[in-house]
Protein backbone atom coordinates (compact mmCIF):
# COMPACT_ATOMS: atom_id res chain seq x y z
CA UNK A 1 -6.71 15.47 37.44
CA UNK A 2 -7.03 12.78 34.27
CA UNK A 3 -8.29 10.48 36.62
CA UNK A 4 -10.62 12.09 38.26
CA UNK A 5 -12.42 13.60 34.65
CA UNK A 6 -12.35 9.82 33.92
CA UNK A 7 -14.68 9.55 37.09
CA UNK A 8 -16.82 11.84 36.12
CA UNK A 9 -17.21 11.64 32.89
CA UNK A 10 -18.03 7.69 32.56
CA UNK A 11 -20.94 7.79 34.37
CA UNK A 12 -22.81 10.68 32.57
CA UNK A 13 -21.96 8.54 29.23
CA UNK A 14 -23.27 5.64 30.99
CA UNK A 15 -26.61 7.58 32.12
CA UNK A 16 -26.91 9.08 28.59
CA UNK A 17 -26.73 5.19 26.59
CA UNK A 18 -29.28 4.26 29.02
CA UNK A 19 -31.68 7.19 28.28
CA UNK A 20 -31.02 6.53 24.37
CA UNK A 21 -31.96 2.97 25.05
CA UNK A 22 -35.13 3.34 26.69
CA UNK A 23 -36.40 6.24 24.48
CA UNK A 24 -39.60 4.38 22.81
CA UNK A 25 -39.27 4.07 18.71
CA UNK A 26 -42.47 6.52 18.70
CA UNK A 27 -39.69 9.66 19.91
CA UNK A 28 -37.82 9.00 16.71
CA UNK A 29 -40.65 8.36 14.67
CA UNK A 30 -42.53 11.55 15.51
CA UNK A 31 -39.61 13.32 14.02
CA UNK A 32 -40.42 11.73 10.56
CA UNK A 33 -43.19 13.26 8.25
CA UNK A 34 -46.24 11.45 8.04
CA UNK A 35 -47.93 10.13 5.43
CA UNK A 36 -51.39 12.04 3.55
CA UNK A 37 -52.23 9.49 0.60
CA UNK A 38 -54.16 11.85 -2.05
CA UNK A 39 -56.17 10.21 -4.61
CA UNK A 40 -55.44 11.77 -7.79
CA UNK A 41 -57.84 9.17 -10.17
CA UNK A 42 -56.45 6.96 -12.66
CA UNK A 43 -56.92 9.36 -15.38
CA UNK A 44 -56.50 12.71 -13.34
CA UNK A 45 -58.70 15.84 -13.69
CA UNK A 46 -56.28 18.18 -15.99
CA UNK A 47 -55.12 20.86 -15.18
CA UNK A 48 -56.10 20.62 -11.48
CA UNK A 49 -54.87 16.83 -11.60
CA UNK A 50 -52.61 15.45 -13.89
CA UNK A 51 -51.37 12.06 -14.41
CA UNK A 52 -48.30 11.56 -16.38
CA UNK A 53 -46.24 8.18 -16.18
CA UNK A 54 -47.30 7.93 -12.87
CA UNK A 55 -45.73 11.65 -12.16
CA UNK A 56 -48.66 13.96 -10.88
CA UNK A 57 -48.95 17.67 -10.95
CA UNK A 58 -51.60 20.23 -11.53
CA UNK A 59 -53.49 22.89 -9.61
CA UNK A 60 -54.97 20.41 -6.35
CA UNK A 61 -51.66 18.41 -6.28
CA UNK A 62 -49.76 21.44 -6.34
CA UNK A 63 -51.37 23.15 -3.61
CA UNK A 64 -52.22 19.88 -1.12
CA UNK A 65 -48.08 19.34 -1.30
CA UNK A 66 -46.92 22.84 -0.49
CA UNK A 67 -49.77 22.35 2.28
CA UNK A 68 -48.89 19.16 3.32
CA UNK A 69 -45.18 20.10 3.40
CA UNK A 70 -45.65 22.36 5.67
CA UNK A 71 -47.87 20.09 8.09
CA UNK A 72 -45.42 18.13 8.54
CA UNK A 73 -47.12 15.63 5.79
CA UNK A 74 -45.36 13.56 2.57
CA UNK A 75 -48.14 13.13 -0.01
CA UNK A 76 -48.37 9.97 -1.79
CA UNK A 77 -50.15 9.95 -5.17
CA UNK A 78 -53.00 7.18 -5.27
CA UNK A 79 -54.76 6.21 -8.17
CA UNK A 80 -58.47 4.95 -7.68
CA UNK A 81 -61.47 4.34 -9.71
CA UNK A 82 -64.30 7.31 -9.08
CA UNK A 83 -67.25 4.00 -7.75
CA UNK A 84 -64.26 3.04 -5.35
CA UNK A 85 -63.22 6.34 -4.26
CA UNK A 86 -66.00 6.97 -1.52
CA UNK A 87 -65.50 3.43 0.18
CA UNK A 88 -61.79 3.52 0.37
CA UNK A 89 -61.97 7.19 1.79
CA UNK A 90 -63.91 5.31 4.99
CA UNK A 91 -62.16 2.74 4.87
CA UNK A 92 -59.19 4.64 5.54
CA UNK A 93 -57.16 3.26 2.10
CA UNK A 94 -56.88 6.51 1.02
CA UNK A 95 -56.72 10.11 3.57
CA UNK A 96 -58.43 12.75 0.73
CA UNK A 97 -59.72 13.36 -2.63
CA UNK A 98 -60.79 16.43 -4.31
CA UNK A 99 -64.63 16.63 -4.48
CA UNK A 100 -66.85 19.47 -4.35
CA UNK A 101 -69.57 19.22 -2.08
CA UNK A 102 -71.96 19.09 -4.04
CA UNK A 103 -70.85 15.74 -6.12
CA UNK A 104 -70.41 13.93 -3.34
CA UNK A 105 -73.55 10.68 -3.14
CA UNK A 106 -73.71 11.23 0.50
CA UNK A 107 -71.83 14.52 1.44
CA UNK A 108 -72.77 14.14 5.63
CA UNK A 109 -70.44 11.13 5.59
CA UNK A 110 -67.20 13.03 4.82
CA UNK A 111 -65.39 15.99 5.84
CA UNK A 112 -64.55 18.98 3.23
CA UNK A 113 -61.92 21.71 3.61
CA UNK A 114 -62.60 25.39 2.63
CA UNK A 115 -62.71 25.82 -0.86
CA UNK A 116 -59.28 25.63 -2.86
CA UNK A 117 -60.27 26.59 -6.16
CA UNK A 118 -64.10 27.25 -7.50
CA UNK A 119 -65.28 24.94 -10.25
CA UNK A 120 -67.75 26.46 -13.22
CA UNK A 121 -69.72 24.05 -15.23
CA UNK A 122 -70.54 25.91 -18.48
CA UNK A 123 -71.35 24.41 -22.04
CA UNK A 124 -69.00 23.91 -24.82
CA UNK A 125 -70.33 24.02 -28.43
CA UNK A 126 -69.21 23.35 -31.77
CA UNK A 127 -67.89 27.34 -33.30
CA UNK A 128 -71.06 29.05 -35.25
CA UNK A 129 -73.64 26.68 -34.26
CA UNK A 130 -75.90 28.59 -32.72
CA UNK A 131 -76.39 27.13 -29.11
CA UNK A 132 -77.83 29.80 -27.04
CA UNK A 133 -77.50 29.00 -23.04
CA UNK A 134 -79.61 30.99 -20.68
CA UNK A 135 -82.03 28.39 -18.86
CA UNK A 136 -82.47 24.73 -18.86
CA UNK A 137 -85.30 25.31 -20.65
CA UNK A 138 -83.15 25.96 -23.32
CA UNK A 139 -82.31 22.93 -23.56
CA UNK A 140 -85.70 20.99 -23.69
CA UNK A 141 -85.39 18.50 -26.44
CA UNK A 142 -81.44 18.68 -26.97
CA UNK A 143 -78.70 15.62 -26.38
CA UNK A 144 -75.80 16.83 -23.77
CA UNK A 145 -72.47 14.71 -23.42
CA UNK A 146 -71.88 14.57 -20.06
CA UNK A 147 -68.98 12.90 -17.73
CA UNK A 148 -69.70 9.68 -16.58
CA UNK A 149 -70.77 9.25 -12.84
CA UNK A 150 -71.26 13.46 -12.07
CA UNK A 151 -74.30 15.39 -11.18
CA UNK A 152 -76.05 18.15 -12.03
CA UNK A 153 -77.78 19.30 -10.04
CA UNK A 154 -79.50 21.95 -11.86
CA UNK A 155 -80.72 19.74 -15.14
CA UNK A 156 -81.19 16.12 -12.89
CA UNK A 157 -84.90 16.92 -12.95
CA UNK A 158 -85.33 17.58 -16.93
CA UNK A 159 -82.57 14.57 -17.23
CA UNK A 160 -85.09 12.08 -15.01
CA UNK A 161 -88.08 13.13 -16.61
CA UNK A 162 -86.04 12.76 -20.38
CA UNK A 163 -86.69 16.43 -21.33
CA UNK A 164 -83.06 16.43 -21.48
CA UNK A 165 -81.16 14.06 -23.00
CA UNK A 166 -77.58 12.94 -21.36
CA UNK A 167 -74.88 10.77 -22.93
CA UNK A 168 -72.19 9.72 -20.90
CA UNK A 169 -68.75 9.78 -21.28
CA UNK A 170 -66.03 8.69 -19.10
CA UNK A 171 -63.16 10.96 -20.34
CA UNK A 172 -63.40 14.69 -20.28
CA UNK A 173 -61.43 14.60 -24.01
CA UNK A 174 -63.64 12.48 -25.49
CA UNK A 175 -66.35 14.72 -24.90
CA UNK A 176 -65.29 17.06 -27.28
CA UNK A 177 -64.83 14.46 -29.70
CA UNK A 178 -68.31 13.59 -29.67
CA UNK A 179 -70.03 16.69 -29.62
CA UNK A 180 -67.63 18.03 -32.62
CA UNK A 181 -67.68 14.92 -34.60
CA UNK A 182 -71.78 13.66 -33.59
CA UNK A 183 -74.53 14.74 -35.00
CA UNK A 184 -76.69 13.88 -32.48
CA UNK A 185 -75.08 16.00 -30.29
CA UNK A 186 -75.34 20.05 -28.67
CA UNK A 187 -73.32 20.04 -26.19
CA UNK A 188 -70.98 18.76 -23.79
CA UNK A 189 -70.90 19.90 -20.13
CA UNK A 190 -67.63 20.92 -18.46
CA UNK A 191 -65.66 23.02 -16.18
CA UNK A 192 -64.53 26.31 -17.62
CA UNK A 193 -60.93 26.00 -16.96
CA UNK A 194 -60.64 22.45 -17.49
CA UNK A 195 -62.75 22.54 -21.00
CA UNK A 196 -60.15 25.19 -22.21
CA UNK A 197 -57.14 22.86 -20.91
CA UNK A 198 -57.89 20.06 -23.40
CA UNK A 199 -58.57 22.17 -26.40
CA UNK A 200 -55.67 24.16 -26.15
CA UNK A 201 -53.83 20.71 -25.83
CA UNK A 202 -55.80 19.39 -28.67
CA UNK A 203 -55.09 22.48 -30.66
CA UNK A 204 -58.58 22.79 -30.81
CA UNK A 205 -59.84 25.85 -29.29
CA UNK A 206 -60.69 27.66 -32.13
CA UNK A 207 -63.45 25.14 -33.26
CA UNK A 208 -65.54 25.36 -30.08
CA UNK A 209 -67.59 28.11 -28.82
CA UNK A 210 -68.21 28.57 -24.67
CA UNK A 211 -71.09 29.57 -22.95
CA UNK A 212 -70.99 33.08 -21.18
CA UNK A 213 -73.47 31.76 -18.67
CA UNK A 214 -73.00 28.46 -16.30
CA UNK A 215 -74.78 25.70 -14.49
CA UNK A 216 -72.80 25.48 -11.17
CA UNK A 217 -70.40 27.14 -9.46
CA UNK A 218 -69.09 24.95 -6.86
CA UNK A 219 -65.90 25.16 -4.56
CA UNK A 220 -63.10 22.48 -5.00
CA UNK A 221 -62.18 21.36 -1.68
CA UNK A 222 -60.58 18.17 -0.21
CA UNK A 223 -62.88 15.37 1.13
CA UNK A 224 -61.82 13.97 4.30
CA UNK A 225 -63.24 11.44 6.86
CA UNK A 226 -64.45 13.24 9.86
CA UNK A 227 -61.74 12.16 12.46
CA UNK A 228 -59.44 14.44 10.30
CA UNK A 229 -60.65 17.53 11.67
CA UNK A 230 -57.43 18.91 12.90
CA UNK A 231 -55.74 18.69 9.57
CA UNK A 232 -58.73 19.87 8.09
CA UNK A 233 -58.29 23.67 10.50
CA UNK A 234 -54.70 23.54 9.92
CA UNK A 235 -55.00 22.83 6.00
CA UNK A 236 -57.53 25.81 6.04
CA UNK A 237 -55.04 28.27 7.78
CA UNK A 238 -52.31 27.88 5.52
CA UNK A 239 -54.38 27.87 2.51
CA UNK A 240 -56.10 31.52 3.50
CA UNK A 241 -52.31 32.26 3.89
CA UNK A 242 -51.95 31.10 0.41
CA UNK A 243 -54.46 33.03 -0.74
CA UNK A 244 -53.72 36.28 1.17
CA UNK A 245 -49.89 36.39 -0.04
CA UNK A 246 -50.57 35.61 -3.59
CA UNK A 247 -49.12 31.53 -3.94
CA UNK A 248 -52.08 30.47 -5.05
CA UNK A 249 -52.55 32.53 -7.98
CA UNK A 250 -48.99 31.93 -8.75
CA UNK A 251 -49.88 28.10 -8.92
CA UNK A 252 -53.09 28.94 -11.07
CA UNK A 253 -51.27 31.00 -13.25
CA UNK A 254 -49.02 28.16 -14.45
CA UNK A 255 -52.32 26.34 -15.52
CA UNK A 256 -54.11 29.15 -17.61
């Protein structure tokens, strides 16, 4: 009886090495999680990226991870330069970046996901000095400290004709700076939520007044290069799923 289990069973073992053997590396491999690298900008975009010794978080990292994750995707952190971020995207150096549509130079070159968060660009003014937003015509004659490289869509006429003057900056804190501690200044230019980020950090939100009325309101999406239109669908189903069953206002809420 021994014997004759030995017969049988050698053979199968045999038949079962070979199959291991000959199973290509790609059977194992597709078992591993691939890679998504995420630019996340050398200097982040608090709170929906932030950089800290080289640890990211915020809203967009938060959210592309638990996506990811679930896509079978491991998210590596990339930091690159805003003039380099468009090439390297095409390229294929990088997989996605957060952009808005509507920032993008040349927007029918990429692919964008449904809108993760909305962006509001709104003014922020020194506390009691009178600014009054309601029209860009309000602004005729008046210095605004923008962010270096963005575009605004709204005022790019009264900038290019110099009704407007813009100063750039190329950190959102240090436009704050300059419009509370310049005289030449009115204003500074920046998203709601992000505006509110670094004064509370700052401890300065009590020295800064915000306008009630905005510029833009644009959607915060994920730019991709066009051959990623699968994970593009499947990155838009389980963020309406994130939406529907409340995780992503449980992720905004830790930023507010």
């Amino acid at each position: 009886m021994k014997n004759r289990l030995s017969c049988r069973f050698y053979p199968i073992l045999a038949a079962l090495l070979f199959a291991l053997a000959t199973l290509s590396p790609s059977a194992f491999a597709s078992k591993e999680k691939q890679i998504f690298r995420f630019n996340v900008s050398p200097n982040g975009y608090p709170p929906y990226l932030i950089v800290h010794q080289n640890q990211p978080s915020g809203i967009m990292w938060d959210v592309v991870s638990v996506v990811a994750q679930r896509l079978g995707y491991k998210v590596m952190a990339e930091q690159i330069p805003r003039k380099r971020v468009d090439q390297m995207l095409l390229e294929g150096y990088i997989d996605g970046t957060p952009r808005a549509r509507e920032w993008a130079d040349d927007p029918e070159q990429f692919l964008f996901t449904d809108p993760v968060v909305d962006i509001e660009e709104v003014f922020f003014v020194p506390a009691k000095s009178g600014f009054s937003y309601q029209n860009p015509d309000d602004l005729i004659s008046k210095t605004i400290v923008t962010h270096l490289g963005y575009r605004y869509p709204l005022l790019e006429p009264y900038f290019e004709e110099g009704r407007i003057r813009r100063f750039d900056v190329s950190r959102d804190k240090d436009m704050f700076t300059f419009v509370l501690h310049g005289d030449r200044f009115d204003a500074a230019i920046a998203d709601r939520l992000v505006g509110k980020w670094i004064l509370r950090n700052e401890g300065l939100r009590q020295q800064f007044d915000i306008s009630s009325e905005s510029i833009s309101n644009y959607g915060f999406r994920l730019m991709l290069r066009k051959d990623w239109q699968s994970f593009a669908n499947r990155f838009n189903e389980e963020l309406a799923k994130m939406k529907k069953n409340g995780e992503l206002d449980a992720i905004l809420a830790n930023y507010r």
